[in-house]
C-alpha atoms as a PDB file:
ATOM      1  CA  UNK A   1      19.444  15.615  -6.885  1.00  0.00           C
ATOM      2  CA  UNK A   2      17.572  12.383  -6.871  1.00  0.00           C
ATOM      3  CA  UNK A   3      16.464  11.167 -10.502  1.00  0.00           C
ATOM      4  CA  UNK A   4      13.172   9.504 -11.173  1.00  0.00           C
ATOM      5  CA  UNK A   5      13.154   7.294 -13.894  1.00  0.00           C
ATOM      6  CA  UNK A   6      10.198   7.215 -16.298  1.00  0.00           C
ATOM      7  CA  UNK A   7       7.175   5.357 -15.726  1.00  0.00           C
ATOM      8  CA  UNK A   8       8.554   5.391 -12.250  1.00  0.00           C
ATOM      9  CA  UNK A   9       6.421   2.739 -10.634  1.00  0.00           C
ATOM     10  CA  UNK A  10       7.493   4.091  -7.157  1.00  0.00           C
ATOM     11  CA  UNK A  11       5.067   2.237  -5.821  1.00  0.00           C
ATOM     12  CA  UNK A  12       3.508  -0.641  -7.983  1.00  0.00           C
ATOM     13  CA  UNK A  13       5.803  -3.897  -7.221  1.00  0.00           C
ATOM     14  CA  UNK A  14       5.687  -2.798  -3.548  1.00  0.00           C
ATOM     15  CA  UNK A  15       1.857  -2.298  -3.962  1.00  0.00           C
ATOM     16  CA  UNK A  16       1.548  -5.744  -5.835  1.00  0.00           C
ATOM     17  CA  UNK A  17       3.756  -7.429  -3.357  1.00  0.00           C
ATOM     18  CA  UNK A  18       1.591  -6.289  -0.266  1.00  0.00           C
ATOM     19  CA  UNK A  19      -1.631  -7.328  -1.752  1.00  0.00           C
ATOM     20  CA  UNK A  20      -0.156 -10.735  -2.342  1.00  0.00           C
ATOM     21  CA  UNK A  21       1.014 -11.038   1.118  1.00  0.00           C
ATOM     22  CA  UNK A  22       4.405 -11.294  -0.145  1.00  0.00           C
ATOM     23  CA  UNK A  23       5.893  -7.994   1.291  1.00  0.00           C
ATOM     24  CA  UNK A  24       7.364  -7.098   4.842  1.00  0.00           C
ATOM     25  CA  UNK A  25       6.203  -4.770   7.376  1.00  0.00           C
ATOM     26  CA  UNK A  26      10.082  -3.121   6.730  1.00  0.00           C
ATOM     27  CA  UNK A  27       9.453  -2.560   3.036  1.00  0.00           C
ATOM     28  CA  UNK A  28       6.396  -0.245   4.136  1.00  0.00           C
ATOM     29  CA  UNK A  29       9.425   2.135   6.165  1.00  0.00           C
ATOM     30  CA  UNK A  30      11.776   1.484   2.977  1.00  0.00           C
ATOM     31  CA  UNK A  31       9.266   2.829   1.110  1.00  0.00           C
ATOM     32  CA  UNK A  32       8.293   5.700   3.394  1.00  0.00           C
ATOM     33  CA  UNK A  33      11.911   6.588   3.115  1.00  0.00           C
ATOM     34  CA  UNK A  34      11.931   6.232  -0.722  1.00  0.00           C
ATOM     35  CA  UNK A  35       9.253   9.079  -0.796  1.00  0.00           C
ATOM     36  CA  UNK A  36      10.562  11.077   1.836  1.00  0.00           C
ATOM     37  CA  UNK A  37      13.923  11.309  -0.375  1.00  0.00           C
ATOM     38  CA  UNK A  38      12.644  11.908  -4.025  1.00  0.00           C
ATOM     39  CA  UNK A  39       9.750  14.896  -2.710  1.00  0.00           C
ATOM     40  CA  UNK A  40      11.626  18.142  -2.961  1.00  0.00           C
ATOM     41  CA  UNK A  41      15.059  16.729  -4.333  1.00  0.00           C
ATOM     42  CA  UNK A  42      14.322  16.715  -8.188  1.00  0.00           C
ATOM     43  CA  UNK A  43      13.814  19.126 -10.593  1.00  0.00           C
ATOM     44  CA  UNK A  44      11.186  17.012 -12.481  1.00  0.00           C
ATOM     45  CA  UNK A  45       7.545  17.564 -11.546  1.00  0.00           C
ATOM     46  CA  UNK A  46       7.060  13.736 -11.481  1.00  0.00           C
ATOM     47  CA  UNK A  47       9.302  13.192  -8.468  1.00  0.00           C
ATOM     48  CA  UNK A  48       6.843  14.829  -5.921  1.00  0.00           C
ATOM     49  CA  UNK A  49       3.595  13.485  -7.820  1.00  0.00           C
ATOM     50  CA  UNK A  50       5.149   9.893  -7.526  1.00  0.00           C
ATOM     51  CA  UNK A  51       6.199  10.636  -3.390  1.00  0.00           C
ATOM     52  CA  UNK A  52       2.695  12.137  -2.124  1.00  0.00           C
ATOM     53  CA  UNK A  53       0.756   9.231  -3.416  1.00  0.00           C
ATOM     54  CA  UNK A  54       2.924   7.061  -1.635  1.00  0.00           C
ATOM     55  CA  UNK A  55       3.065   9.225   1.872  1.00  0.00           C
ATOM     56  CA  UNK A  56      -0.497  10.070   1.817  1.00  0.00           C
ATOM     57  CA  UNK A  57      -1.432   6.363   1.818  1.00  0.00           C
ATOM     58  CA  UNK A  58       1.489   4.871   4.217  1.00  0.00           C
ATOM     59  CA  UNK A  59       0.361   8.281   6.380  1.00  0.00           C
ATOM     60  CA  UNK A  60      -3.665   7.207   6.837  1.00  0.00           C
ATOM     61  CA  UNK A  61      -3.890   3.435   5.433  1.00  0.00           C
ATOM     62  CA  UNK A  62      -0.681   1.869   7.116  1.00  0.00           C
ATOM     63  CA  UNK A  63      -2.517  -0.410   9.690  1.00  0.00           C
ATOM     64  CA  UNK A  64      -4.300  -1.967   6.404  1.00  0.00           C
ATOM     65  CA  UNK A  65      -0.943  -2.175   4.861  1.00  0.00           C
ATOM     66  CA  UNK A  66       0.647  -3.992   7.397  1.00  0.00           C
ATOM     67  CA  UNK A  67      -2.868  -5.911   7.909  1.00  0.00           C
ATOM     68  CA  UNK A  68      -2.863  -7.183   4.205  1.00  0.00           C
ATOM     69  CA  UNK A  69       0.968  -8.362   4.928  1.00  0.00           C
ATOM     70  CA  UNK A  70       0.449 -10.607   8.257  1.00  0.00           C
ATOM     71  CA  UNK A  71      -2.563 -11.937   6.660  1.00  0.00           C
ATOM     72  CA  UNK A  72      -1.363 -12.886   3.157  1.00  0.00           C
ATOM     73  CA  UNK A  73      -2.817 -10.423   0.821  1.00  0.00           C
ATOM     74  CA  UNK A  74      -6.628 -10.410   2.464  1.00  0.00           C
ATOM     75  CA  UNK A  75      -7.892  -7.228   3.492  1.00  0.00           C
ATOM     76  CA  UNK A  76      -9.224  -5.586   7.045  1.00  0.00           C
ATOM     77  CA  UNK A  77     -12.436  -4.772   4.750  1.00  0.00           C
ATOM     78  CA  UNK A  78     -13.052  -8.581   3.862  1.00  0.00           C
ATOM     79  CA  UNK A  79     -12.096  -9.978   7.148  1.00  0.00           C
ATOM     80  CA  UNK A  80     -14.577  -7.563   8.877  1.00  0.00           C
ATOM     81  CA  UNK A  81     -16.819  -9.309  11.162  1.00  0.00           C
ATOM     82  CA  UNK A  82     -20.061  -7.511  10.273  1.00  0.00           C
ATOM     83  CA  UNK A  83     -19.434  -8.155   6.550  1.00  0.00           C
ATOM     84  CA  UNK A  84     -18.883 -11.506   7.165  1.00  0.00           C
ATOM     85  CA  UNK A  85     -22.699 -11.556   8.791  1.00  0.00           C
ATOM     86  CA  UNK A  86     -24.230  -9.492   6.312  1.00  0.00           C
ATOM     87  CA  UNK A  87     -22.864 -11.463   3.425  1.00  0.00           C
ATOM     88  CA  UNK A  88     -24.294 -14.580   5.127  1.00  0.00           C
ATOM     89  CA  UNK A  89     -27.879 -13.104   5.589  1.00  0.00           C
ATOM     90  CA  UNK A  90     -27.279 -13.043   1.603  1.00  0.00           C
ATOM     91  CA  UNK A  91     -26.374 -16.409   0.932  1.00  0.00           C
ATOM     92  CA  UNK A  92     -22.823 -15.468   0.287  1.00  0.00           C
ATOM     93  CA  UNK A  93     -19.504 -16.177   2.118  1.00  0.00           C
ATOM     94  CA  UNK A  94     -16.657 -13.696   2.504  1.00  0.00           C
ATOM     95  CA  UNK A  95     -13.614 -13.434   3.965  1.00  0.00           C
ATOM     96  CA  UNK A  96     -11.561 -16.886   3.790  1.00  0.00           C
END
């Protein structure tokens, strides 16, 4: 059985890292893996309610995960053409 420590923060410094721009497309897998291990391997509750978080995001969002990495920390939202125009036609700029 896999343990999960308390507060386990499964995914926080990965999280912080990635909207930084400071994590590698690997650490999204290493995390993947992470998840896949603790969900259905512990007797604690917390171990699956920590993994599905984690899977369910990697699982639909992992394009704007590995977006946010190549393009240090700025997201495919921001960076979106047509919010980039819209924002202009309101006197503000977006996007970097």
């Amino acid at each position: 059985m896999h343990a999960v420590p308390r507060g386990h923060g499964l995914d926080e410094p990965a999280a912080e890292a990635g909207a930084r721009g400071q994590a590698r497309r690997e650490e999204l897998g290493l995390l993947l893996d992470v998840a896949n291990r603790i969900e259905g391997h512990t007797i604690c509750a917390f171990g699956d309610a920590s993994a599905w978080p984690v899977q369910s995001f990697l699982r639909h969002y992992r394009h704007e995960f590995e977006y946010m990495i190549d393009h240090g920390g700025r997201s495919l939202v921001s960076d979106a053409p047509e919010r980039r125009r819209v924002s202009r036609a309101h006197g503000q700029e977006h996007g970097g």
